[in-house]
Protein backbone atom coordinates (compact mmCIF):
# COMPACT_ATOMS: atom_id res chain seq x y z
CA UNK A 1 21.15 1.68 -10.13
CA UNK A 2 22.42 3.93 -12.79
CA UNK A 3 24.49 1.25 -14.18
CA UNK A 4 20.89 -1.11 -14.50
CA UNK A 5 19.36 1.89 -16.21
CA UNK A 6 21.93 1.88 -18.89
CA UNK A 7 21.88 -1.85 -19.57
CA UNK A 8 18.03 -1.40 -19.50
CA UNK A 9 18.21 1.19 -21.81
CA UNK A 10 20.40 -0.55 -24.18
CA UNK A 11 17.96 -3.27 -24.73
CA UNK A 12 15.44 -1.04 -25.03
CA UNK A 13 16.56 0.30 -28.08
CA UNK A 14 18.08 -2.96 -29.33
CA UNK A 15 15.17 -4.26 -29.25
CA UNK A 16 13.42 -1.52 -31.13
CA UNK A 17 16.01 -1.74 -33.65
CA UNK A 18 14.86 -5.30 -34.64
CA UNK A 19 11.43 -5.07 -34.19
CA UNK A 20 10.34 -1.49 -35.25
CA UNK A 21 9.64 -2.16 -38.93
CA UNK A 22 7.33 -4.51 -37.38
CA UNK A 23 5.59 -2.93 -34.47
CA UNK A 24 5.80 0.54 -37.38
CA UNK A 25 3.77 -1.77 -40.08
CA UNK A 26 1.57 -3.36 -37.25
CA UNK A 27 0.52 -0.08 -35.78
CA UNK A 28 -0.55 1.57 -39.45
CA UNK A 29 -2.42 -2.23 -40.24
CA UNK A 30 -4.25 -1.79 -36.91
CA UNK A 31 -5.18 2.06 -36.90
CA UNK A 32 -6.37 2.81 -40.73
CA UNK A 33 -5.65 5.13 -42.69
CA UNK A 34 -7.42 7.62 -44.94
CA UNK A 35 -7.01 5.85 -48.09
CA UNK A 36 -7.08 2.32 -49.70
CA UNK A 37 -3.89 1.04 -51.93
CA UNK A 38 -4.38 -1.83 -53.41
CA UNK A 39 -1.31 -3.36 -54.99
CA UNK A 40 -2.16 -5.91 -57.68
CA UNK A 41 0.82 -8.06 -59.44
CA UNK A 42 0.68 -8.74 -62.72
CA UNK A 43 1.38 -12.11 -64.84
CA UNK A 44 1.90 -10.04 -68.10
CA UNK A 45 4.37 -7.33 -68.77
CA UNK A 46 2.34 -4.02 -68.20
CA UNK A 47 2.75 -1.56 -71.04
CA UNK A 48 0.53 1.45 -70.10
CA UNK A 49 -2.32 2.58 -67.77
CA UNK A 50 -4.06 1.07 -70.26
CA UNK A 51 -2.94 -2.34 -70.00
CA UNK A 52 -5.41 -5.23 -69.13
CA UNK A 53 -5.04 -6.32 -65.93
CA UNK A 54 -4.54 -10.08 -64.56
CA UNK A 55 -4.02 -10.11 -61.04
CA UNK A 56 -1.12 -12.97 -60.02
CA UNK A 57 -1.49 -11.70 -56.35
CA UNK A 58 -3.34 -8.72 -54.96
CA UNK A 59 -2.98 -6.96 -51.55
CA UNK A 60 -4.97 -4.47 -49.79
CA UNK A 61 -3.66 -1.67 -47.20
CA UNK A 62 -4.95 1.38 -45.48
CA UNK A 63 -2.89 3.97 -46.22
CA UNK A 64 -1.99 7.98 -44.36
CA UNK A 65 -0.33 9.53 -47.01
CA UNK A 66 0.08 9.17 -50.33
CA UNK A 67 4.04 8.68 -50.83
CA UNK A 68 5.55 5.58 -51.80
CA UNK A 69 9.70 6.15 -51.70
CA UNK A 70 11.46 6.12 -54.54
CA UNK A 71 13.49 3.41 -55.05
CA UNK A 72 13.76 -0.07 -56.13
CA UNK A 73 11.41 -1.93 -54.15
CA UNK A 74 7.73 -0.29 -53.44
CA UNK A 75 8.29 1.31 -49.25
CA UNK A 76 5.35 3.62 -47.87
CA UNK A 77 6.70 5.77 -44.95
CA UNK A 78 4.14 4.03 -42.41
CA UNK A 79 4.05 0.33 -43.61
CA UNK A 80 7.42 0.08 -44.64
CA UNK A 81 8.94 -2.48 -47.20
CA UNK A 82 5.86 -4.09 -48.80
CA UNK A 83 7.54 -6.48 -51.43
CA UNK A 84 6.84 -5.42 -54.71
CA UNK A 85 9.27 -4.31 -57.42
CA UNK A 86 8.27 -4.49 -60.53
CA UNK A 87 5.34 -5.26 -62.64
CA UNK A 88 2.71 -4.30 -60.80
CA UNK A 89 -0.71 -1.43 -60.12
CA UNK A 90 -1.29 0.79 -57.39
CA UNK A 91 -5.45 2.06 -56.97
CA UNK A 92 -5.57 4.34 -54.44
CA UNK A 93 -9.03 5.88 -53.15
CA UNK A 94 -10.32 8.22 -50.97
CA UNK A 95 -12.29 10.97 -49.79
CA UNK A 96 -12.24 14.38 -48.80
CA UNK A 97 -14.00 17.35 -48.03
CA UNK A 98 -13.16 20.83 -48.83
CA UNK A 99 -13.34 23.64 -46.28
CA UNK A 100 -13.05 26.41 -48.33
CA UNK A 101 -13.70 26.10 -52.65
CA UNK A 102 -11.39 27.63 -55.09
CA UNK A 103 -8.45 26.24 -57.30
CA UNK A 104 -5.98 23.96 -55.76
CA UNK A 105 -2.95 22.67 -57.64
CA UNK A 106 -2.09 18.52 -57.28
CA UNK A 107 1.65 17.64 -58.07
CA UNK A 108 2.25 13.85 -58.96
CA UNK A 109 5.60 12.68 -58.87
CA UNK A 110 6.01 9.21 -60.50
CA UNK A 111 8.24 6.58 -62.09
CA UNK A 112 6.16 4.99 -63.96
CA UNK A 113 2.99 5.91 -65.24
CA UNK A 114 -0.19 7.11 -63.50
CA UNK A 115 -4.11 8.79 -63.78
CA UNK A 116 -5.64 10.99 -61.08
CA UNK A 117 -9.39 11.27 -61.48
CA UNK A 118 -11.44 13.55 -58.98
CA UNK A 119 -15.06 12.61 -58.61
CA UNK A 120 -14.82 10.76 -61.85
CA UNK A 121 -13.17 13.30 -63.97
CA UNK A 122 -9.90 12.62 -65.21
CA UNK A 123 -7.55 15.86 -63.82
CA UNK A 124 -4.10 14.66 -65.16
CA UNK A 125 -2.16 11.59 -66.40
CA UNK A 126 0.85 10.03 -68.27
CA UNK A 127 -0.19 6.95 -69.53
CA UNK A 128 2.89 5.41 -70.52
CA UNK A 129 6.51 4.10 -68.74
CA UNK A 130 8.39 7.00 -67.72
CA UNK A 131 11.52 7.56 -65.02
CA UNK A 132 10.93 9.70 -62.51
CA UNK A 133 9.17 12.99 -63.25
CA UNK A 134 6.52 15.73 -61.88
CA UNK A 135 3.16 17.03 -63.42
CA UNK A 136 1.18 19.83 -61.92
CA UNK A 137 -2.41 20.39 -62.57
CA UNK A 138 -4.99 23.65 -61.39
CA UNK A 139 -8.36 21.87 -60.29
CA UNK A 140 -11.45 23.91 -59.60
CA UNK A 141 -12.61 22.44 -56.38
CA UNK A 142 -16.13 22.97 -54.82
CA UNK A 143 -17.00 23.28 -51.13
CA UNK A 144 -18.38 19.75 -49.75
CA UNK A 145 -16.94 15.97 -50.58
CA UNK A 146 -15.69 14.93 -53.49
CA UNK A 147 -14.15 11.66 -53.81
CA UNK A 148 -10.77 10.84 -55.77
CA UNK A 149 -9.29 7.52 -57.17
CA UNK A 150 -4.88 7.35 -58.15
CA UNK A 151 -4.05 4.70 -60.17
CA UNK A 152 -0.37 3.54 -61.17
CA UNK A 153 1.68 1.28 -62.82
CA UNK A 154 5.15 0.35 -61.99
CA UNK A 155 6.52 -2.25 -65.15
CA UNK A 156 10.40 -2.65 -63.75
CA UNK A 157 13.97 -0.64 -62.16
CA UNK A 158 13.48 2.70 -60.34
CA UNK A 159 9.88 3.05 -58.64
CA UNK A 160 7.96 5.72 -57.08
CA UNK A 161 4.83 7.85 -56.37
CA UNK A 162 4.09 10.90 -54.49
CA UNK A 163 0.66 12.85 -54.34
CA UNK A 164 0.49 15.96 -53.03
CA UNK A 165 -2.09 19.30 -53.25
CA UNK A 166 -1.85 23.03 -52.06
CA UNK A 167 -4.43 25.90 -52.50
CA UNK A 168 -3.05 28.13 -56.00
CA UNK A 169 -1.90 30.91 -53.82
CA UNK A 170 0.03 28.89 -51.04
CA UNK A 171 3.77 28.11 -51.50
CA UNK A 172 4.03 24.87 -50.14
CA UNK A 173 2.21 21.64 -51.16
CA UNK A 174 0.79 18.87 -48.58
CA UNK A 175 0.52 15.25 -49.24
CA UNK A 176 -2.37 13.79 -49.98
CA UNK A 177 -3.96 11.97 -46.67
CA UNK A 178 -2.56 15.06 -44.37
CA UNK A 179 -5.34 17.75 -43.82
CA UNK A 180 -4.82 21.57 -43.87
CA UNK A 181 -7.56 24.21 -42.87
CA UNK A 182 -8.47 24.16 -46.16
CA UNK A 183 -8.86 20.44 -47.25
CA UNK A 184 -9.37 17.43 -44.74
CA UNK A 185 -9.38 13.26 -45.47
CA UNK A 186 -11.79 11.27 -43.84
CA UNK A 187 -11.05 8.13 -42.69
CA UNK A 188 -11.24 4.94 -45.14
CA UNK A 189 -13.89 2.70 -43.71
């Protein structure tokens, strides 16, 4: 018996090694997430946020979090590798309501450039090719929902993007897509 467990066991987990990228991606695909990415490839060098945009290929995921690894190749925590490297915009959008108003601080942590707008307004940005790098910005934030829109630009090497918030008086930051008493995501539909 206990020999039968072990072999079992074993394939259990050899098993997951080889397929859990898969069932990992295929389990964020079929339960949402709180945001839409859309990744679009682009047929002509980008330069800046700015840049005109041709879509070669464009792909749409539901996302949890908003973290994409740095590295060489674009890799979300939940969806894994996802096949881009270079040349190429991320739009994320959302939602989310505030619990309790005040300031908050966003962080943005990017390689290459990006723009984070809050119900329309623009709240921070670098516009142009950089490697990676943090910004910080205080936003007033009413109680209620207010809507939010990340767009970035990756034009070729090192990648990567991370979002994250915190109230102005807390010490640690939470990314964006994970709630906290004070700030909850809803659900992309």
């Amino acid at each position: 018996m206990d020999k039968r467990f072990t072999l079992l066991l074993l394939l259990l987990l050899s098993l997951m090694a080889i397929f859990g990228p898969y069932i990992r991606r295929s389990a964020a695909l079929l339960l949402g997430g709180k945001m839409l990415a859309v990744i679009s490839a682009q047929t002509d060098e980008i330069q800046d946020i700015e840049t005109l945009r041709n879509d070669s290929y464009k792909q749409e995921y539901k996302i949890d979090v908003l973290s994409f690894d740095q590295g060489e190749e674009l890799y979300h925590p939940s969806l894994g590798d996802l096949g881009f490297k270079h040349n190429f915009f991320i739009d994320v959008t959302g939602k989310f309501d505030v619990i309790q108003g005040g300031r908050y601080h966003f962080r943005v942590s990017s390689d290459d450039g990006y723009r984070l707008t809050i119900d329309g307004q623009v709240q921070g940005e670098f516009l142009k090719d950089r490697s990676y790098n943090t910004d910080k910005f205080e936003v007033n934030l009413s109680k209620g929902r207010h809507a939010f829109k990340v767009e970035y630009f990756q034009r070729y090497s090192q990648l990567g993007l991370e979002v994250a918030y915190k109230r102005v008086e807390d010490k640690k930051f939470t990314l964006v897509g994970k709630d906290t008493e004070f700030l909850r995501f809803l659900r992309y539909r």
